[in-house]
C-alpha atoms as a PDB file:
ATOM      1  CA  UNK A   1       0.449 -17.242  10.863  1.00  0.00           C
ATOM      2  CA  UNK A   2      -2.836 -18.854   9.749  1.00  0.00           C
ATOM      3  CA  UNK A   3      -3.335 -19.930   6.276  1.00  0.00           C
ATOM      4  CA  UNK A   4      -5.569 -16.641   5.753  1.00  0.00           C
ATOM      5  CA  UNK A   5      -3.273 -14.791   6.925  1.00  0.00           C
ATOM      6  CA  UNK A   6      -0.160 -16.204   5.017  1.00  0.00           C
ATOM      7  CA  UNK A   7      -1.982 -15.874   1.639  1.00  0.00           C
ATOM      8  CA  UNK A   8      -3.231 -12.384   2.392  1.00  0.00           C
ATOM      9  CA  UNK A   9       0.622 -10.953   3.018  1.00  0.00           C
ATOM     10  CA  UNK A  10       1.258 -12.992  -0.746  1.00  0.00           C
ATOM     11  CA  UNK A  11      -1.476 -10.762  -1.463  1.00  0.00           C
ATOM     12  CA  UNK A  12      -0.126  -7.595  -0.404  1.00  0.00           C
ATOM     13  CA  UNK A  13       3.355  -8.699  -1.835  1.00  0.00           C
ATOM     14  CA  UNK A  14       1.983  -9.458  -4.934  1.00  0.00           C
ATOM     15  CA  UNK A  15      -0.396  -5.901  -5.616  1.00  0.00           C
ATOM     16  CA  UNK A  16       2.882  -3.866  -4.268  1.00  0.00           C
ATOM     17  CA  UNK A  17       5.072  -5.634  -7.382  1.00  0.00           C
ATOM     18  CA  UNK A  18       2.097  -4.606  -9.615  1.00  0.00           C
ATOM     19  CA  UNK A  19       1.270  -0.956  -8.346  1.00  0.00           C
ATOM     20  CA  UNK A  20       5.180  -0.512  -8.988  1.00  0.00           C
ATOM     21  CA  UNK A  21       4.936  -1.728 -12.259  1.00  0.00           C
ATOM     22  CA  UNK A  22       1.515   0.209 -13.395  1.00  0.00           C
ATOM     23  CA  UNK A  23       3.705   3.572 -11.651  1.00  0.00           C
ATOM     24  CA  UNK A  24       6.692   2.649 -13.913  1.00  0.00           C
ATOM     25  CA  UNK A  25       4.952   1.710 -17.071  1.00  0.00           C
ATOM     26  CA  UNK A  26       2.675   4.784 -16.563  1.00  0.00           C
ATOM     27  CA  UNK A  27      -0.978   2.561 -16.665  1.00  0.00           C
ATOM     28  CA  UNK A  28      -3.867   2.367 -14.855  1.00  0.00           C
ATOM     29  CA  UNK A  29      -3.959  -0.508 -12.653  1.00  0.00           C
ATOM     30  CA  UNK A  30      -6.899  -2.189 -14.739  1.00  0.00           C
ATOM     31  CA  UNK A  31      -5.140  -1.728 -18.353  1.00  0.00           C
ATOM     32  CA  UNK A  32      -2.371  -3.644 -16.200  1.00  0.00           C
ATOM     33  CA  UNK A  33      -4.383  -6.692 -15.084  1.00  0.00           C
ATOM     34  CA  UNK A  34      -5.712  -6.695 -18.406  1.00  0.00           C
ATOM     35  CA  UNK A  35      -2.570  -7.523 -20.056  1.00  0.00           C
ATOM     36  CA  UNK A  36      -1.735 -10.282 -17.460  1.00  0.00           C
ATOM     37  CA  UNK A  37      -1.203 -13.139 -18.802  1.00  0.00           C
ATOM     38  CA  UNK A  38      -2.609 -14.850 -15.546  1.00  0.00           C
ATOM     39  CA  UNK A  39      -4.750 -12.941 -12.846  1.00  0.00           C
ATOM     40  CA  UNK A  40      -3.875 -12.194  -9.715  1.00  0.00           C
ATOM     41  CA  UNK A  41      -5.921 -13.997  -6.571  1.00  0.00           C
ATOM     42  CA  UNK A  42      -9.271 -11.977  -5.606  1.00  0.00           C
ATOM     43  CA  UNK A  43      -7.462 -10.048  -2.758  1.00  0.00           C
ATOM     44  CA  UNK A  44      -4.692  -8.951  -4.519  1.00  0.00           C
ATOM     45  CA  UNK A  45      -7.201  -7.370  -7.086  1.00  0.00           C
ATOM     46  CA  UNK A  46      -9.351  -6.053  -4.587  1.00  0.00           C
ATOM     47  CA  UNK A  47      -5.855  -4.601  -3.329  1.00  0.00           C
ATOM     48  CA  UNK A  48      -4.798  -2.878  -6.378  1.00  0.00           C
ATOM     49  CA  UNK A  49      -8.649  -1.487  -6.704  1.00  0.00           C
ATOM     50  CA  UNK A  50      -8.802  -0.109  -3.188  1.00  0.00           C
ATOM     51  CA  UNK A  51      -5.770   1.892  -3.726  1.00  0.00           C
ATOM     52  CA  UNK A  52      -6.130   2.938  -6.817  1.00  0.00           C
ATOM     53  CA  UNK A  53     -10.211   4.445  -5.783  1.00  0.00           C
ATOM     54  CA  UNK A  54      -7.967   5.981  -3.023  1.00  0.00           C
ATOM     55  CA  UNK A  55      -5.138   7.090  -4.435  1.00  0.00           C
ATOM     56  CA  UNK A  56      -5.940  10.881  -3.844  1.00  0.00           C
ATOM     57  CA  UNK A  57      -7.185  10.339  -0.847  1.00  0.00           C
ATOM     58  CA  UNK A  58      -4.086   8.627   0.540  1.00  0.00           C
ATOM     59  CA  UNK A  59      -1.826  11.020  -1.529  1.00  0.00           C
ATOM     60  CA  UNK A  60      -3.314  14.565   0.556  1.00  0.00           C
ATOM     61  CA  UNK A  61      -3.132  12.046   3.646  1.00  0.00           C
ATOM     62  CA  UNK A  62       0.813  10.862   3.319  1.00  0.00           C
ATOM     63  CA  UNK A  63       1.265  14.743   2.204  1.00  0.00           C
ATOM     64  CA  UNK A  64       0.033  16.119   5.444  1.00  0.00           C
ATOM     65  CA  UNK A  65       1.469  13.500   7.950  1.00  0.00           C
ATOM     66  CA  UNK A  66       4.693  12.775   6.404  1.00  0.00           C
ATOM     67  CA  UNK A  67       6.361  16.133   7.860  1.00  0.00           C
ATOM     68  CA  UNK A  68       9.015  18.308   5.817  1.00  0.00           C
ATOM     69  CA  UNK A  69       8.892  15.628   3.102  1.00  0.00           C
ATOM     70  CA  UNK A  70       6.981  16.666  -0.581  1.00  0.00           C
ATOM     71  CA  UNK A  71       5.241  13.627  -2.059  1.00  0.00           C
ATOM     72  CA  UNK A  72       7.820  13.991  -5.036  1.00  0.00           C
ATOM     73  CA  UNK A  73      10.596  13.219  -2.560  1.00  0.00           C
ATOM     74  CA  UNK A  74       9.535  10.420  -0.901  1.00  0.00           C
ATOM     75  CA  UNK A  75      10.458   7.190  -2.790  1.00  0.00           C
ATOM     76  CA  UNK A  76       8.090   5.647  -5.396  1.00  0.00           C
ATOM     77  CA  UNK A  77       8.279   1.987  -3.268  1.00  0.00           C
ATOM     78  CA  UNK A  78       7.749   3.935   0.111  1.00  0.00           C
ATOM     79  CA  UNK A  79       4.648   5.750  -1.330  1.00  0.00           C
ATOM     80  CA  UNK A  80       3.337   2.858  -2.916  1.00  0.00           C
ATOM     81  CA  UNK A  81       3.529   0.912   0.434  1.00  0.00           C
ATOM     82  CA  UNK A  82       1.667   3.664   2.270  1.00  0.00           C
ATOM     83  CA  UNK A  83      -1.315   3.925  -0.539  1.00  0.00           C
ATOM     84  CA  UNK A  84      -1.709   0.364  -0.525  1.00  0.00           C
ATOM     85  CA  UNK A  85      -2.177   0.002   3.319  1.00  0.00           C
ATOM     86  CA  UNK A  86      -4.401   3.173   3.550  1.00  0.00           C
ATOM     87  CA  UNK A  87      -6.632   1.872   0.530  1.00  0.00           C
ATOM     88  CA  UNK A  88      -6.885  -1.418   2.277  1.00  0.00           C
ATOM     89  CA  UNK A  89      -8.044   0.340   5.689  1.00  0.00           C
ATOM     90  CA  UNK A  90     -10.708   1.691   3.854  1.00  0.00           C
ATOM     91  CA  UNK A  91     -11.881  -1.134   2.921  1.00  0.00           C
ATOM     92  CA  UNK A  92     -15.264  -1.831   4.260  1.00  0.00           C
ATOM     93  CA  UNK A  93     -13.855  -5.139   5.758  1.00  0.00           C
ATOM     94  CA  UNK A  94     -10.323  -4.126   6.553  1.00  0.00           C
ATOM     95  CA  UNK A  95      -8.538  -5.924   8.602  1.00  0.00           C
ATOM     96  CA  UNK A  96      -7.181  -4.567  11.945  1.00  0.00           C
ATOM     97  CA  UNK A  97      -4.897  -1.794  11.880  1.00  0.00           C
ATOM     98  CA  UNK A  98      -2.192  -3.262  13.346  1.00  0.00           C
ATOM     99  CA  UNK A  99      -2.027  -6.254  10.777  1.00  0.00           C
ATOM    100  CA  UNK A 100      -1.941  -3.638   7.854  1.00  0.00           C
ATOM    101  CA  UNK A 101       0.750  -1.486   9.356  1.00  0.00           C
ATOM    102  CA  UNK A 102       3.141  -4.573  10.491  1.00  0.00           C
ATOM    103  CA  UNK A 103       2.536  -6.009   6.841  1.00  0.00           C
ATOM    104  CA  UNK A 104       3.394  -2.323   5.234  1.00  0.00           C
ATOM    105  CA  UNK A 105       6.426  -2.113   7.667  1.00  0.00           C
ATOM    106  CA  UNK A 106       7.519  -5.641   6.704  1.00  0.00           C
ATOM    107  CA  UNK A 107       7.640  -4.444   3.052  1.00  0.00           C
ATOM    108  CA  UNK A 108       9.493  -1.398   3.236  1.00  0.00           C
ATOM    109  CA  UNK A 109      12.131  -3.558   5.085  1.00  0.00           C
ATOM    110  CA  UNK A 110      12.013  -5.774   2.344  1.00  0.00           C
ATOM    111  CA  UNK A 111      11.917  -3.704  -0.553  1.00  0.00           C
ATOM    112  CA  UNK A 112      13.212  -0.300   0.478  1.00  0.00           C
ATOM    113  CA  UNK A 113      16.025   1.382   2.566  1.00  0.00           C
ATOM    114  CA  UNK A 114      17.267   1.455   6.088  1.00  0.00           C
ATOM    115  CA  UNK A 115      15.545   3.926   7.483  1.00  0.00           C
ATOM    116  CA  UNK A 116      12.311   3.762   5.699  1.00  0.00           C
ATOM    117  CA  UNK A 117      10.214   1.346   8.032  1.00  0.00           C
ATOM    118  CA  UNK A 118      10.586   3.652  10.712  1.00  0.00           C
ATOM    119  CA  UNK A 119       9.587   6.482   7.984  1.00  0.00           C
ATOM    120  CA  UNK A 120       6.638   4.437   6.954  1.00  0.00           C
ATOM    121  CA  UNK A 121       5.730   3.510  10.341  1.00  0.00           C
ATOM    122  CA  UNK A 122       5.562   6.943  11.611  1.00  0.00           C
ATOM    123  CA  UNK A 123       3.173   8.747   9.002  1.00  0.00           C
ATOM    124  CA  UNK A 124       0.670   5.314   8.790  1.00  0.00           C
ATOM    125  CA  UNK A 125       0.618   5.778  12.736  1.00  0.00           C
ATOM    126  CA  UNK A 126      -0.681   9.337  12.031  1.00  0.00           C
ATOM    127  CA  UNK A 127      -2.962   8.715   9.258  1.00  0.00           C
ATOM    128  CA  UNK A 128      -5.036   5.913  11.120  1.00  0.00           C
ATOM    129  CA  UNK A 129      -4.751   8.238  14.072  1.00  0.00           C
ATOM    130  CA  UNK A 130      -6.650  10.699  12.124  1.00  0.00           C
ATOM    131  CA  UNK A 131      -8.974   8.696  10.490  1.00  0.00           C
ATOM    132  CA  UNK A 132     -10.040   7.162  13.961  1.00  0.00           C
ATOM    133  CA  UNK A 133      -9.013   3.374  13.065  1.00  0.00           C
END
């Protein structure tokens, strides 16, 4: 992995840790950067801003694909995982799709249970499907 490409999974790491926090402390994402005592690298922000500007968005999106499974039952860490990747795919200058679901799958093995990648996997597949990326 290039040196772009190392810093930018940091990056995802690093806004997934802090959209978990905002979810558990109940705040925005920008009262949370604001009470950082050190800012996060540029991506990471523009992370955290993407998915928070597409948070309903993603929401109706991971509702409809994610198949006999209400939002309110799918794990906090899984959602969060799967509004970060589709608020960085609508990024004007996402990168490919591939890159964002592999990172997004490498994070739910990391930080969530067994059968979650395969979970997460599945309904990303379907939501880029639909929105043609």
């Amino acid at each position: 992995m290039n040196d772009l490409g190392s810093q930018r999974t940091l990056a995802r790491q690093r806004a997934l840790e802090l959209l978990y926090e905002a979810a558990i402390k109940e705040r925005s994402v920008g009262v949370l950067l604001g009470e950082l005592p050190v800012a996060p690298d540029p991506y990471t922000v523009l992370l955290l801003h993407a998915s928070e500007d597409s948070r309903s968005r993603s929401q109706e999106l991971i509702s409809s694909h994610a198949i006999d499974w209400p939002l309110d039952r799918i794990a906090l860490i899984d959602r969060l995982i799967m509004e970060l990747a589709v608020g960085e795919a609508l990024l004007d200058d996402a990168p490919p799709k591939a890159v964002i679901m592999d990172e997004a799958v490498e994070n739910t093995r990391t930080y969530s249970g067994d059968n979650a990648p395969s979970f997460v996997n599945g309904v990303l597949a379907a939501i880029f499907d639909e929105l043609g990326l």
